[in-house]
PDB file of N, CA and C in Angstrom:
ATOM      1  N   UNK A   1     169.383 210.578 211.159  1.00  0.00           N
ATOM      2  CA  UNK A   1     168.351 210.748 210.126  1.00  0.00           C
ATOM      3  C   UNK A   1     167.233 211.676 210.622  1.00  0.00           C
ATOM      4  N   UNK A   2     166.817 211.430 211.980  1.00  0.00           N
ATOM      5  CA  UNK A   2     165.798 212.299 212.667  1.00  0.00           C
ATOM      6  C   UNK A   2     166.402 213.775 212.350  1.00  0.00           C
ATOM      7  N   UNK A   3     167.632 214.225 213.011  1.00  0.00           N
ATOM      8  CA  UNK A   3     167.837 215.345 212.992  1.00  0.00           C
ATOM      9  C   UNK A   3     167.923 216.259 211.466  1.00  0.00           C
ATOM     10  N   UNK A   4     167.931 215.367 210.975  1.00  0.00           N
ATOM     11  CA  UNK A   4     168.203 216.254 209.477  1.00  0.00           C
ATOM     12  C   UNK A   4     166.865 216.151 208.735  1.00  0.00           C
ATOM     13  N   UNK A   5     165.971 215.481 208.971  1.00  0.00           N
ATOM     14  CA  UNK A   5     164.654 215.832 208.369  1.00  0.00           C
ATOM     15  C   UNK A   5     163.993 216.737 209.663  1.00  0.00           C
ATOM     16  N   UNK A   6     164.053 217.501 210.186  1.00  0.00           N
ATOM     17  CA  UNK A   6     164.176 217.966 211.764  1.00  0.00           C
ATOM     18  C   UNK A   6     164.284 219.366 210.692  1.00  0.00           C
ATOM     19  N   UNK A   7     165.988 219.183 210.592  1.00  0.00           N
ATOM     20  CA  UNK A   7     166.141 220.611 210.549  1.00  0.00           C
ATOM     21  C   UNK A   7     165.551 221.212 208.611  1.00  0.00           C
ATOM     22  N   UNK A   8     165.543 219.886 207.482  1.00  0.00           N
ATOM     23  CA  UNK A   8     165.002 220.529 206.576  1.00  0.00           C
ATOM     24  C   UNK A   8     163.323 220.927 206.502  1.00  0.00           C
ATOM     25  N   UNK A   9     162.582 220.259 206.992  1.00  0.00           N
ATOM     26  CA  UNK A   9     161.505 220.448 206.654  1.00  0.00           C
ATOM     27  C   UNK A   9     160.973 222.162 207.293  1.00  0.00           C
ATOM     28  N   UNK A  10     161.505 222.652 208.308  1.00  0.00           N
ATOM     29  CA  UNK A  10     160.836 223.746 208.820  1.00  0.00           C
ATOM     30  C   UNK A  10     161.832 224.595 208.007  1.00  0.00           C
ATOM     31  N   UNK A  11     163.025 224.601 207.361  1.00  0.00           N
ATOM     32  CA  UNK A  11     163.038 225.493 205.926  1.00  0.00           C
ATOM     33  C   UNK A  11     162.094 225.307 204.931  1.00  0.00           C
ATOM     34  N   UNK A  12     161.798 224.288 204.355  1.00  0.00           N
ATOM     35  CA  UNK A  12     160.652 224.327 203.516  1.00  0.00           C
ATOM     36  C   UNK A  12     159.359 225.017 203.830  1.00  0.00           C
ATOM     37  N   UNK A  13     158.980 225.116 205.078  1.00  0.00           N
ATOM     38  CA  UNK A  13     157.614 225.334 205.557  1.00  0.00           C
ATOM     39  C   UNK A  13     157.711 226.797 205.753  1.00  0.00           C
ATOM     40  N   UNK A  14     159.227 227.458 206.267  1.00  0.00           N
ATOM     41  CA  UNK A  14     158.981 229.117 206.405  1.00  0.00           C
ATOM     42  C   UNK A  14     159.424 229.787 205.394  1.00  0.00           C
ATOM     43  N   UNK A  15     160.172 229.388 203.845  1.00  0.00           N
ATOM     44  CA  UNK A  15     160.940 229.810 202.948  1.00  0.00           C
ATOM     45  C   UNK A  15     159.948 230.607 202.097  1.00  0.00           C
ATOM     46  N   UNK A  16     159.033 230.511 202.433  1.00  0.00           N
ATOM     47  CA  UNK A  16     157.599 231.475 201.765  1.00  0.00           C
ATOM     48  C   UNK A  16     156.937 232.020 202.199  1.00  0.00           C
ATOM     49  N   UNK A  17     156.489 231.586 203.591  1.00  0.00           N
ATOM     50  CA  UNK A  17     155.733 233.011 204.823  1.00  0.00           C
ATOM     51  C   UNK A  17     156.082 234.195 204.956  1.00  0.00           C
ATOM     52  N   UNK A  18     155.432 234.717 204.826  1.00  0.00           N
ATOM     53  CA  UNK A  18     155.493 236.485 204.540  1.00  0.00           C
ATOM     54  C   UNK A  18     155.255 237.013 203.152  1.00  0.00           C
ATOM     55  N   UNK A  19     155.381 236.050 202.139  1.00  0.00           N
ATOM     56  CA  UNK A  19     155.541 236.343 201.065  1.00  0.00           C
ATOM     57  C   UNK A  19     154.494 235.541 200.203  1.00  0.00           C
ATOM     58  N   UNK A  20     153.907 236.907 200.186  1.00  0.00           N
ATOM     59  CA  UNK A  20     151.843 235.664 199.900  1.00  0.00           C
ATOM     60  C   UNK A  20     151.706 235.295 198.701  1.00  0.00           C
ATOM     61  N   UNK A  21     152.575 235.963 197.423  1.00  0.00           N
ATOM     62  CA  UNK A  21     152.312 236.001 195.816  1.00  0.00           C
ATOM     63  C   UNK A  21     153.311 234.872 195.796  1.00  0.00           C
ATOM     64  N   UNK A  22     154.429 235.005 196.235  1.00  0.00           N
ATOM     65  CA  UNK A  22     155.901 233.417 196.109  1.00  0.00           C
ATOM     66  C   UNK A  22     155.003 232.417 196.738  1.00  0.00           C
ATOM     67  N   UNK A  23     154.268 232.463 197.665  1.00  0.00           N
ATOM     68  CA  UNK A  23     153.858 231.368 198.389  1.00  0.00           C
ATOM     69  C   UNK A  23     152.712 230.455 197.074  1.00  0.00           C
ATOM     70  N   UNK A  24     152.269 231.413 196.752  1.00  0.00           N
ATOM     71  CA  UNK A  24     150.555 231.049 196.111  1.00  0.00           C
ATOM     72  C   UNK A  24     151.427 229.864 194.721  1.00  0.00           C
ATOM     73  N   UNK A  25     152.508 231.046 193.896  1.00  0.00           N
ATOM     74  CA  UNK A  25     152.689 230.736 192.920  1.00  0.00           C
ATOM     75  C   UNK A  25     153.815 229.474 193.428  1.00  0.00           C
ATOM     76  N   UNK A  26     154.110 229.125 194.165  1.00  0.00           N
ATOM     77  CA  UNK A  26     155.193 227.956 194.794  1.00  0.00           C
ATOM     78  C   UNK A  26     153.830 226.482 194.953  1.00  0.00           C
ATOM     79  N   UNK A  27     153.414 226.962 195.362  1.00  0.00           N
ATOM     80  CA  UNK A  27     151.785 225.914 195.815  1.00  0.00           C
ATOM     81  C   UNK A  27     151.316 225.144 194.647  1.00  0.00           C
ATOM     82  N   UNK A  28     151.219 226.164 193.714  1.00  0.00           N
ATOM     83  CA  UNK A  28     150.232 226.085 192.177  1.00  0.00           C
ATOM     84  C   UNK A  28     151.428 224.760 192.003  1.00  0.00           C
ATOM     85  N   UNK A  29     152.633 225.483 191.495  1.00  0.00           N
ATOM     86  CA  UNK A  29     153.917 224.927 190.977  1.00  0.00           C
ATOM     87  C   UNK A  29     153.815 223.623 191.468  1.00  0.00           C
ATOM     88  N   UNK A  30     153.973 223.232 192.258  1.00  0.00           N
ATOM     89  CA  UNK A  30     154.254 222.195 193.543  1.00  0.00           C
ATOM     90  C   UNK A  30     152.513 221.157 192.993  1.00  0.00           C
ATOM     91  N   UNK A  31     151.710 221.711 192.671  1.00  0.00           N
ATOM     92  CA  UNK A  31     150.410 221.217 192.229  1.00  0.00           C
ATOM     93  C   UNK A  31     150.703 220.788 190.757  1.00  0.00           C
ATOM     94  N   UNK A  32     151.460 221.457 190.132  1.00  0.00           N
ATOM     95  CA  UNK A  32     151.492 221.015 188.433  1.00  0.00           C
ATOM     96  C   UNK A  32     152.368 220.162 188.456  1.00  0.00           C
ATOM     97  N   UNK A  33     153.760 219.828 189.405  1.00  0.00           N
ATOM     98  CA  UNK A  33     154.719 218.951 189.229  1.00  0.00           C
ATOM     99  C   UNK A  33     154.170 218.074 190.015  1.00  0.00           C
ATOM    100  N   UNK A  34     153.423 217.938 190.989  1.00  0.00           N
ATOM    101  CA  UNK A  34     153.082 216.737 190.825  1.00  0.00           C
ATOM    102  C   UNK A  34     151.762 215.831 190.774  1.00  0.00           C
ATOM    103  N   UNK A  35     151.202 216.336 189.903  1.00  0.00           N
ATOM    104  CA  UNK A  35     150.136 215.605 188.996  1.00  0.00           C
ATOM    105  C   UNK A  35     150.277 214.806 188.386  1.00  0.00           C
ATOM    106  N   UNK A  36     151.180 214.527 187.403  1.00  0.00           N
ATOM    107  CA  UNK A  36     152.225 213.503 186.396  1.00  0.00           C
ATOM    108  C   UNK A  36     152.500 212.600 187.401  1.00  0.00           C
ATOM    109  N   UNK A  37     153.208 213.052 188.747  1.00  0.00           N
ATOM    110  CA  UNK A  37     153.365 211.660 189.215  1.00  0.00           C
ATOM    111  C   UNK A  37     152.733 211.230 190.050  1.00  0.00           C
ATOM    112  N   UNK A  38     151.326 211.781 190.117  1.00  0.00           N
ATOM    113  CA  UNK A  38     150.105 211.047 190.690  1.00  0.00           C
ATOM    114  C   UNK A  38     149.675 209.851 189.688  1.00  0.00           C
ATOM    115  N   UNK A  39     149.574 210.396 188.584  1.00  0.00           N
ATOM    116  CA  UNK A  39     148.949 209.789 187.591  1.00  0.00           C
ATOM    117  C   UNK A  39     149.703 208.715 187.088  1.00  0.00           C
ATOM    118  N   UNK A  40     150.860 208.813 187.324  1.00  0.00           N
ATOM    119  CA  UNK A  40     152.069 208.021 187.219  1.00  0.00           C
ATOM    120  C   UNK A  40     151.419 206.893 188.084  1.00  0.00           C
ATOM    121  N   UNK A  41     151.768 207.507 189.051  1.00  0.00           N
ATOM    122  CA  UNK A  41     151.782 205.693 190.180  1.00  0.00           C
ATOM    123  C   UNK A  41     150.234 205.349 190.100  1.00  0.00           C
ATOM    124  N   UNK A  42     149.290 205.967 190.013  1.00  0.00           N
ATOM    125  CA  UNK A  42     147.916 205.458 190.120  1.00  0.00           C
ATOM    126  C   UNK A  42     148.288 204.488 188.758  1.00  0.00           C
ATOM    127  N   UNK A  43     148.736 204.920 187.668  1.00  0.00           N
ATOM    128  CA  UNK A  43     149.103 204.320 186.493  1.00  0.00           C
ATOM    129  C   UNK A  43     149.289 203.008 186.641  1.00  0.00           C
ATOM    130  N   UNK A  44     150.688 203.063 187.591  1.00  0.00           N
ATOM    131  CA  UNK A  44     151.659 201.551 187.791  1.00  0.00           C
ATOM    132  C   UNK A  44     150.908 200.970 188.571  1.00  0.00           C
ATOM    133  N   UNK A  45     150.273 201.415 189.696  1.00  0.00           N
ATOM    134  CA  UNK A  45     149.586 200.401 190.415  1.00  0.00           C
ATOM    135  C   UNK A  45     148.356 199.478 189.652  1.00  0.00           C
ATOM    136  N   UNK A  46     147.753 200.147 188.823  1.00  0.00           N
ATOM    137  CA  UNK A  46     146.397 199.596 187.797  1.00  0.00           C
ATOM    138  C   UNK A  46     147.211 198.315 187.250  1.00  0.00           C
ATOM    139  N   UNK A  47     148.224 199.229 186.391  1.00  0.00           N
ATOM    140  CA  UNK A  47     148.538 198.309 185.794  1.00  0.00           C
ATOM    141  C   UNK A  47     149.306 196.876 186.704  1.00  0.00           C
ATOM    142  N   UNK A  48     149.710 196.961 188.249  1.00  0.00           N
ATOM    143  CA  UNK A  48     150.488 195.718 188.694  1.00  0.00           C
ATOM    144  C   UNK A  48     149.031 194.738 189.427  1.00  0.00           C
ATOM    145  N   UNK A  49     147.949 195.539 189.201  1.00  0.00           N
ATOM    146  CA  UNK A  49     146.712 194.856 189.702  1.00  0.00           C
ATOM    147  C   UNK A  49     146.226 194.252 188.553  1.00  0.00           C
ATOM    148  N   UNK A  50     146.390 194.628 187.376  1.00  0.00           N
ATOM    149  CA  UNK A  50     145.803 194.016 186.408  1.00  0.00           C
ATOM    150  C   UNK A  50     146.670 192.512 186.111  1.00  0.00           C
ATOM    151  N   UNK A  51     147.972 192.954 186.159  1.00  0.00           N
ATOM    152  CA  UNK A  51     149.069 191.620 186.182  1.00  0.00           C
ATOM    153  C   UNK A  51     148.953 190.692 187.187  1.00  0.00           C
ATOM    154  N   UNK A  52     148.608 191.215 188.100  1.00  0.00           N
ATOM    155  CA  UNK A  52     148.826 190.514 189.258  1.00  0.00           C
ATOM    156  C   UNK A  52     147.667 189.402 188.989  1.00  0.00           C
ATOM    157  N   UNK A  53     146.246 190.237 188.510  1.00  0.00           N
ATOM    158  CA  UNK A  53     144.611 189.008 187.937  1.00  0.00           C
ATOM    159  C   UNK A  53     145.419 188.360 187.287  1.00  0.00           C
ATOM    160  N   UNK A  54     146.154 188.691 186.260  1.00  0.00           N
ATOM    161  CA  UNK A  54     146.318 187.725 185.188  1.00  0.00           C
ATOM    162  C   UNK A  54     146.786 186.303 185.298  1.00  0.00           C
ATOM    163  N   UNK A  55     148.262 187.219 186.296  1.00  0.00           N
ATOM    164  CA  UNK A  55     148.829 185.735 186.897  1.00  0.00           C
ATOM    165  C   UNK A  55     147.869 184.662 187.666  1.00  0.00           C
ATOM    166  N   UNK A  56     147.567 185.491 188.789  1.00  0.00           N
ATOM    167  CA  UNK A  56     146.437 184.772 189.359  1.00  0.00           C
ATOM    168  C   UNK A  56     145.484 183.406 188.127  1.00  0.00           C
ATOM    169  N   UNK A  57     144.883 184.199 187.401  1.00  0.00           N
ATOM    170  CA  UNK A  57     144.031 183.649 186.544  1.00  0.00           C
ATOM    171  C   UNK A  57     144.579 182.444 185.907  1.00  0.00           C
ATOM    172  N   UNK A  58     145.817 182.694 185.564  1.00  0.00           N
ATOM    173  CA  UNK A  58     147.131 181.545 185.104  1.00  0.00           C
ATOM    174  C   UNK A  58     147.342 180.969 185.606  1.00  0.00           C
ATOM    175  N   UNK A  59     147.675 180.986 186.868  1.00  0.00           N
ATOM    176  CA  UNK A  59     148.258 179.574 187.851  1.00  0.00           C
ATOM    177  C   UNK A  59     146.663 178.942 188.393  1.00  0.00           C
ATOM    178  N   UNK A  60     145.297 179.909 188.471  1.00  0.00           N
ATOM    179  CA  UNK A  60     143.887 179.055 188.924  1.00  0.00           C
ATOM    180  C   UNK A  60     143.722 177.760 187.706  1.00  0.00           C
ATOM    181  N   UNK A  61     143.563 178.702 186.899  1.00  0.00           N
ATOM    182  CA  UNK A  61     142.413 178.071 185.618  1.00  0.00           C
ATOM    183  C   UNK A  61     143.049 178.534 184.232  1.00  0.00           C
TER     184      UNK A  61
END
């Protein structure tokens, strides 16, 4: 498992160096896809904290 996240990640990291306009517009990209699933999990987590009071609140009082 080591070796193969080893050998992909430093393709990811040089597949755009040298190349300053692919790089910028790869970055942006990489910024718009994942916003949704920021907002996503900040989402699910609210919502498993809010469940989680509820239960709580249910089994206290």
């Amino acid at each position: 498992m080591n070796d193969n996240s080893a050998k992909i990640s430093p393709k990811r990291g040089y597949a755009f160096q040298g190349e300053g306009i692919n790089a910028a517009e790869f970055s942006v990209s990489t910024v718009v896809i994942n916003l949704p699933v920021l907002i996503i999990n900040i989402a699910i987590q609210v919502l498993i904290i809010v469940l989680l009071g509820i239960v709580l609140k249910g089994i206290i009082g």
